[in-house]
Protein backbone atom coordinates (compact mmCIF):
# COMPACT_ATOMS: atom_id res chain seq x y z
CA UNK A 1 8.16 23.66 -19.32
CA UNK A 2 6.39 22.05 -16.65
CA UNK A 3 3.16 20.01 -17.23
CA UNK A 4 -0.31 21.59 -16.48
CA UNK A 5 -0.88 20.23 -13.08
CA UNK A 6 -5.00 19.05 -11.77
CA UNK A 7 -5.63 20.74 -8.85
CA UNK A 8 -7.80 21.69 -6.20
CA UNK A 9 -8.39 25.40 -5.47
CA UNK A 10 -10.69 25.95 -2.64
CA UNK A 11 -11.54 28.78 -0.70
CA UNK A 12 -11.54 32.57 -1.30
CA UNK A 13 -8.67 34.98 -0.83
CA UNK A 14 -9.07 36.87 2.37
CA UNK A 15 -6.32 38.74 4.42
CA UNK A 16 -5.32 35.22 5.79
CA UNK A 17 -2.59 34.05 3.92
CA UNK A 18 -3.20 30.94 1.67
CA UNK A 19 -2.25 27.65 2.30
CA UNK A 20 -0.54 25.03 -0.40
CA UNK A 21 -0.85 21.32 0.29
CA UNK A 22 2.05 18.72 -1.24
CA UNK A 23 1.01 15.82 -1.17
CA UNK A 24 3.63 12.38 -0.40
CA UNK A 25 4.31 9.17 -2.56
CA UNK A 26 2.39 7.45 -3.70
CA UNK A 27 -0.65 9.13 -2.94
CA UNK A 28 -2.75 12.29 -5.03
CA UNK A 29 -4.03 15.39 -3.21
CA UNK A 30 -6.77 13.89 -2.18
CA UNK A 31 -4.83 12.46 0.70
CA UNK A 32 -5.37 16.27 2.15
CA UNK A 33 -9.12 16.37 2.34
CA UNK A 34 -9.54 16.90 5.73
CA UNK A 35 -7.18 20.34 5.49
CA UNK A 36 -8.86 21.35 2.30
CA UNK A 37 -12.19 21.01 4.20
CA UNK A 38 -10.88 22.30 7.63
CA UNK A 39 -9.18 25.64 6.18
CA UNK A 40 -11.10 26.30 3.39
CA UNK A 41 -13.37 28.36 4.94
CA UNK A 42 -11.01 31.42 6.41
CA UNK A 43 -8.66 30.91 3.03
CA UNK A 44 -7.65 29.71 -0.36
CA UNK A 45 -6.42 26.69 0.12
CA UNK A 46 -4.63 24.73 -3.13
CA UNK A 47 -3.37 21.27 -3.35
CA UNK A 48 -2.06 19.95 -6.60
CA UNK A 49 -1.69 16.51 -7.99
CA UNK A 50 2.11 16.42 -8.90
CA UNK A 51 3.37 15.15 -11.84
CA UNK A 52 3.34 11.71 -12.13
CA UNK A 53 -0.13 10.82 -10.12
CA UNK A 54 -3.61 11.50 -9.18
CA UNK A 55 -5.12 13.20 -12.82
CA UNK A 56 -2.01 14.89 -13.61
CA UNK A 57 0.47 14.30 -16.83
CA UNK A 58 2.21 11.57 -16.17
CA UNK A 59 6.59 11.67 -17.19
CA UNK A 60 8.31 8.75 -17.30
CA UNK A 61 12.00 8.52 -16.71
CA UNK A 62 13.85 10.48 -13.76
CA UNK A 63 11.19 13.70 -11.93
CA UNK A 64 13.97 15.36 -9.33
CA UNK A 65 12.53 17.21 -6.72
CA UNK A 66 13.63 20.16 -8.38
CA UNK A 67 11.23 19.57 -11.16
CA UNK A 68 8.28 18.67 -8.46
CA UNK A 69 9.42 22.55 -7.38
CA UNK A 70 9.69 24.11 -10.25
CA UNK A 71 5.66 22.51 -11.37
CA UNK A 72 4.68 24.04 -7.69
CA UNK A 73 6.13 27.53 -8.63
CA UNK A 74 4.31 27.59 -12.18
CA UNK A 75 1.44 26.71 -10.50
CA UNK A 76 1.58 29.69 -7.77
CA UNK A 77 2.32 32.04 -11.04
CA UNK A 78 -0.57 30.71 -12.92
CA UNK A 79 -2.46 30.79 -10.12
CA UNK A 80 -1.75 34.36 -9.17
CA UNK A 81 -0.73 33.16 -5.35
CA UNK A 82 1.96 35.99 -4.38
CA UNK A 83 2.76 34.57 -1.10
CA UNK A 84 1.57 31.29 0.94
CA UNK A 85 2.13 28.77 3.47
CA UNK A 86 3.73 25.63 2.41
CA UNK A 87 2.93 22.88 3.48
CA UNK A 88 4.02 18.98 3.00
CA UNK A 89 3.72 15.13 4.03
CA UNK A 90 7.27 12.94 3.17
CA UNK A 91 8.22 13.41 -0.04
CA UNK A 92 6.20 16.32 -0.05
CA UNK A 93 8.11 17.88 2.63
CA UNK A 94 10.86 17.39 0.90
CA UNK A 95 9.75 19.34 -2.25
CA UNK A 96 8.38 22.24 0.12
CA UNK A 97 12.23 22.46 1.21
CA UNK A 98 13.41 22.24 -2.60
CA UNK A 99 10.77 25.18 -3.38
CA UNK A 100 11.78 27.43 -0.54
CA UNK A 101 15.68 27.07 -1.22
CA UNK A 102 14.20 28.12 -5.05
CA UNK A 103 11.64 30.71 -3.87
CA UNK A 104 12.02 31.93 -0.56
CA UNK A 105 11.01 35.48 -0.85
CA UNK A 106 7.26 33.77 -1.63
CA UNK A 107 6.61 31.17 1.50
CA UNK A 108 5.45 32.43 4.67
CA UNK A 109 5.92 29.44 6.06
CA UNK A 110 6.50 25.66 6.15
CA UNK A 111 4.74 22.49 7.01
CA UNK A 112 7.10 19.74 7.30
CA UNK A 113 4.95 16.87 8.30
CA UNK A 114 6.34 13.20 8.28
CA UNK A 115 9.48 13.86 6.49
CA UNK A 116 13.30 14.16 6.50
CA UNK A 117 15.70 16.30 5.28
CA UNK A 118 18.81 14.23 4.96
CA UNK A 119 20.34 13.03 1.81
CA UNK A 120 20.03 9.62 0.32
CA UNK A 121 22.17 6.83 1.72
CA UNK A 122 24.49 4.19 -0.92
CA UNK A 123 21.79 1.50 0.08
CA UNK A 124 18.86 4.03 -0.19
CA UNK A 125 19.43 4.94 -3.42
CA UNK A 126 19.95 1.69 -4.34
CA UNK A 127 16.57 0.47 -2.65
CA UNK A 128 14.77 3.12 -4.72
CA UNK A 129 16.24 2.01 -7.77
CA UNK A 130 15.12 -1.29 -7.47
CA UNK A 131 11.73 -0.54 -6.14
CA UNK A 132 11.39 1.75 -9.18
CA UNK A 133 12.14 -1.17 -11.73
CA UNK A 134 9.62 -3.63 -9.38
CA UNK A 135 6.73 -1.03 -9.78
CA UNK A 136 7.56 -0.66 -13.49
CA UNK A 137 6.79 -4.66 -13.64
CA UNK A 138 4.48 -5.38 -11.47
CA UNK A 139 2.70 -2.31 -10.91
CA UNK A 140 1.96 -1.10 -7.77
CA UNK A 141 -0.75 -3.38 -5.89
CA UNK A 142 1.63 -5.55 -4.33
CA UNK A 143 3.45 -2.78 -2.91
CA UNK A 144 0.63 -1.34 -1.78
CA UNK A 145 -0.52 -3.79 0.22
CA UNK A 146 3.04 -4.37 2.01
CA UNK A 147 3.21 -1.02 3.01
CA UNK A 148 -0.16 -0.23 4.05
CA UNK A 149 0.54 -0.78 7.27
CA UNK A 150 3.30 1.66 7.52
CA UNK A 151 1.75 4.24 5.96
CA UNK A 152 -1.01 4.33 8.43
CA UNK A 153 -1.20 2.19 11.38
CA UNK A 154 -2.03 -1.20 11.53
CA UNK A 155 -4.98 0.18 14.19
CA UNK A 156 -5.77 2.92 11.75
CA UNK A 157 -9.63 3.39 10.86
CA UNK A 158 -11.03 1.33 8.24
CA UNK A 159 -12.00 3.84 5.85
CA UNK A 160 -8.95 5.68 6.41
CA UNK A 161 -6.74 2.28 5.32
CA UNK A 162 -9.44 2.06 2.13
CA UNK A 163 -8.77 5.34 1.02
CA UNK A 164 -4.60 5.32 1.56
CA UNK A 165 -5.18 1.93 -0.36
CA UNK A 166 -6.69 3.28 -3.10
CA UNK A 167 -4.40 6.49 -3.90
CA UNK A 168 -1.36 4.20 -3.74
CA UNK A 169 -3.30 1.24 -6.42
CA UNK A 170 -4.73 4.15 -8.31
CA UNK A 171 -0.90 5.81 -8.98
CA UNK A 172 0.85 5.34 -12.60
CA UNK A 173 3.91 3.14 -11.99
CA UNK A 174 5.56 5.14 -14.52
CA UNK A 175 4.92 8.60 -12.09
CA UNK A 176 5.83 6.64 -9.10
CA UNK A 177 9.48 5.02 -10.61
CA UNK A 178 10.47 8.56 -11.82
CA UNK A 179 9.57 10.31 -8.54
CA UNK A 180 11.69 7.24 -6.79
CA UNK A 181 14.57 7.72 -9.25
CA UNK A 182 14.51 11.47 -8.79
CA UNK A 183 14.23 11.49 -5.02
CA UNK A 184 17.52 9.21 -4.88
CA UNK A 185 19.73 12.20 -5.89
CA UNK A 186 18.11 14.19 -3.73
CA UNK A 187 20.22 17.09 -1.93
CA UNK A 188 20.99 17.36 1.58
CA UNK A 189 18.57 20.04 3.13
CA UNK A 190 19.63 20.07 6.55
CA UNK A 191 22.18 23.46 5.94
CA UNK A 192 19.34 24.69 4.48
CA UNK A 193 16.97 24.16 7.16
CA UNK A 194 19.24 26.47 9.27
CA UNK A 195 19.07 29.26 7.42
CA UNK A 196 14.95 29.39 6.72
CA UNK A 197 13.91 32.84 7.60
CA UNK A 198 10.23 32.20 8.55
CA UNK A 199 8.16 30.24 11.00
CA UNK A 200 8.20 26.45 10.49
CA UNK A 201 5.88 23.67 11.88
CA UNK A 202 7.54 19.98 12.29
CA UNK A 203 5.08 17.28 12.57
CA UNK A 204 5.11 13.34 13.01
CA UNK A 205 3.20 10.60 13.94
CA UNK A 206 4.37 9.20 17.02
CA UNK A 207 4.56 5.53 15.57
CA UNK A 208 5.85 6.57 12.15
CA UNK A 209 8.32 3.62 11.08
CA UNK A 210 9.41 5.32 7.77
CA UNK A 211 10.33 8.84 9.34
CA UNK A 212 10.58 8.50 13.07
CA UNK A 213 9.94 10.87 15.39
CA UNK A 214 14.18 11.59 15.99
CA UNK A 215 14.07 12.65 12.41
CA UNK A 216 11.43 15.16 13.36
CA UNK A 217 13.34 16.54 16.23
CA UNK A 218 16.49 17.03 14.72
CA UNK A 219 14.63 19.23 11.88
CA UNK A 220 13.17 20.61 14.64
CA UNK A 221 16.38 21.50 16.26
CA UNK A 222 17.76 22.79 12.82
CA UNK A 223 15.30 25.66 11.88
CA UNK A 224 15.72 28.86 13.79
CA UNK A 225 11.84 29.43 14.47
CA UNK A 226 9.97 25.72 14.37
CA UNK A 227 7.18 24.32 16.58
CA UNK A 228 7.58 20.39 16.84
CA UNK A 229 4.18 18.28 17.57
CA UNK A 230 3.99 14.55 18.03
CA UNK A 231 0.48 12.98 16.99
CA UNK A 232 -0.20 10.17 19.04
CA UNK A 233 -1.80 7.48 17.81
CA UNK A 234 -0.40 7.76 13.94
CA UNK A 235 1.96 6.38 11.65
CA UNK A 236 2.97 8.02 8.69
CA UNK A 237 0.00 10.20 7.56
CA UNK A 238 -1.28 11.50 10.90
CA UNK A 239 -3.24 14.47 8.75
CA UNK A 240 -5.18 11.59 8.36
CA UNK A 241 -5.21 9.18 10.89
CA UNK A 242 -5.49 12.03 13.13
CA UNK A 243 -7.17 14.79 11.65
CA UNK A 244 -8.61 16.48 14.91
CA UNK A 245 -5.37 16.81 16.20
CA UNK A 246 -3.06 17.99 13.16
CA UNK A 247 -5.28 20.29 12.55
CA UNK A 248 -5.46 21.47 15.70
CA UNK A 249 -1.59 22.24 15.50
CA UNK A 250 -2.08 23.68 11.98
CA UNK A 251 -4.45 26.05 12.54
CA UNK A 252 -2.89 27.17 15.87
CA UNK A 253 0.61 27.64 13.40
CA UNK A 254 -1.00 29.36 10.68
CA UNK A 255 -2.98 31.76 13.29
CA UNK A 256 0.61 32.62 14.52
CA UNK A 257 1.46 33.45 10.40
CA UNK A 258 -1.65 35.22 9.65
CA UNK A 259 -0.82 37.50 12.94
């Protein structure tokens, strides 16, 4: 049973198919205001919190991303969304590949934005571990502020750093070090990527140290039907470093989906 996930649910339905936003660790959906406000107005557009952070139930322990997936499909039930476009930022792009290897008859489409779709290393899941049991004791300020400059870049805008800063202090350790343990074991999505029947959009930030741009291009190369874009000027959250521009490729991708 999967707990009742806070989210935003913006927009009306229209003939344009609706758009779901997954949002990365460790940040909450807020991280995709400038989609929710940009597409919004032409269709229902929902972004959840998942388990573990922003306002919804946190669940200590081990979340896999199967359990992220399954939480996104009883959403789309409860929520009465048929079909949609799926869209997601690192971790979240991984959980949009876990949902459409569970649910493929309902996603239109796929968003894979800053992510990767290899398996774990030895020393990754090892690193994960032991970043799980350091957030668990020392919560997650210190972490925050190491990485803040990887998660957008170091010439990022001000406000933009501020509000990156305060999803990742604002995040339950407990959420975080379960999503960490559970993204260890991940599985290997890159077979998977090769058999996705629908149109896919692959998107990175041209300086993005945690998932660099070769990772994006060999998705790229993977999926049968995928449009690659490099942001310029971005790190690891170009939606919002660089809103203008990703979603300029969005909305040119989900024009192509709606048509």
């Amino acid at each position: 049973m999967s707990p009742f996930l806070a989210y935003e649910d913006k927009g009306a339905d229209t003939s344009s198919v609706p758009l779901v936003l997954v949002h990365g660790h460790p940040f909450d959906h807020t991280m995709w205001a400038p989609q929710i406000e940009a597409f919004s107005g032409a269709r229902r557009v929902v972004a959840p919190d998942l388990r573990g952070y922003g306002a919804s139930p946190v669940v200590p322990g081990v979340t896999p991303l199967s359990v992220f997936a399954g939480d996104i499909e009883a959403l789309l039930d409860d929520l009465e969304v048929e079909t949609c476009v799926l869209a997601g930022l690192s971790m979240g792009g991984q959980i949009v590949m876990e949902c459409y290897g569970r649910f493929p008859h309902r996603v239109r489409g796929l968003v894979l934005a800053d992510t990767f779709a290899a398996p774990e290393t030895a020393q990754g899941k090892r690193d994960r571990g032991a970043m799980a049991d350091r957030l668990l004791r020392e919560g997650m300020r210190g972490y925050a502020e190491e990485v803040l400059e990887k998660m957008v870049a170091p010439y990022a805008d001000p406000e933009v750093k501020a509000h990156v800063h305060r999803m990742m202090t604002a995040t339950s350790p407990e959420g975080a070090a379960a999503a960490l343990r559970g993204r260890a074991e991940r599985p290997d999505y890159r077979t998977l990527l090769t058999r996705v029947g629908v149109p896919a959009l692959v998107v990175v930030g041209e300086d993005d140290a945690f998932t660099p741009v070769p990772d994006a291009e060999s998705m790229h190369a993977a999926l049968p039907d995928s449009t690659l874009r490099v942001i310029e000027g971005a790190a690891h959250m170009p939606n919002l470093e660089r809103p203008e521009e990703f979603n300029e490729a969005l909305g040119a991708f989900l024009a192509r989906v709606d048509g």
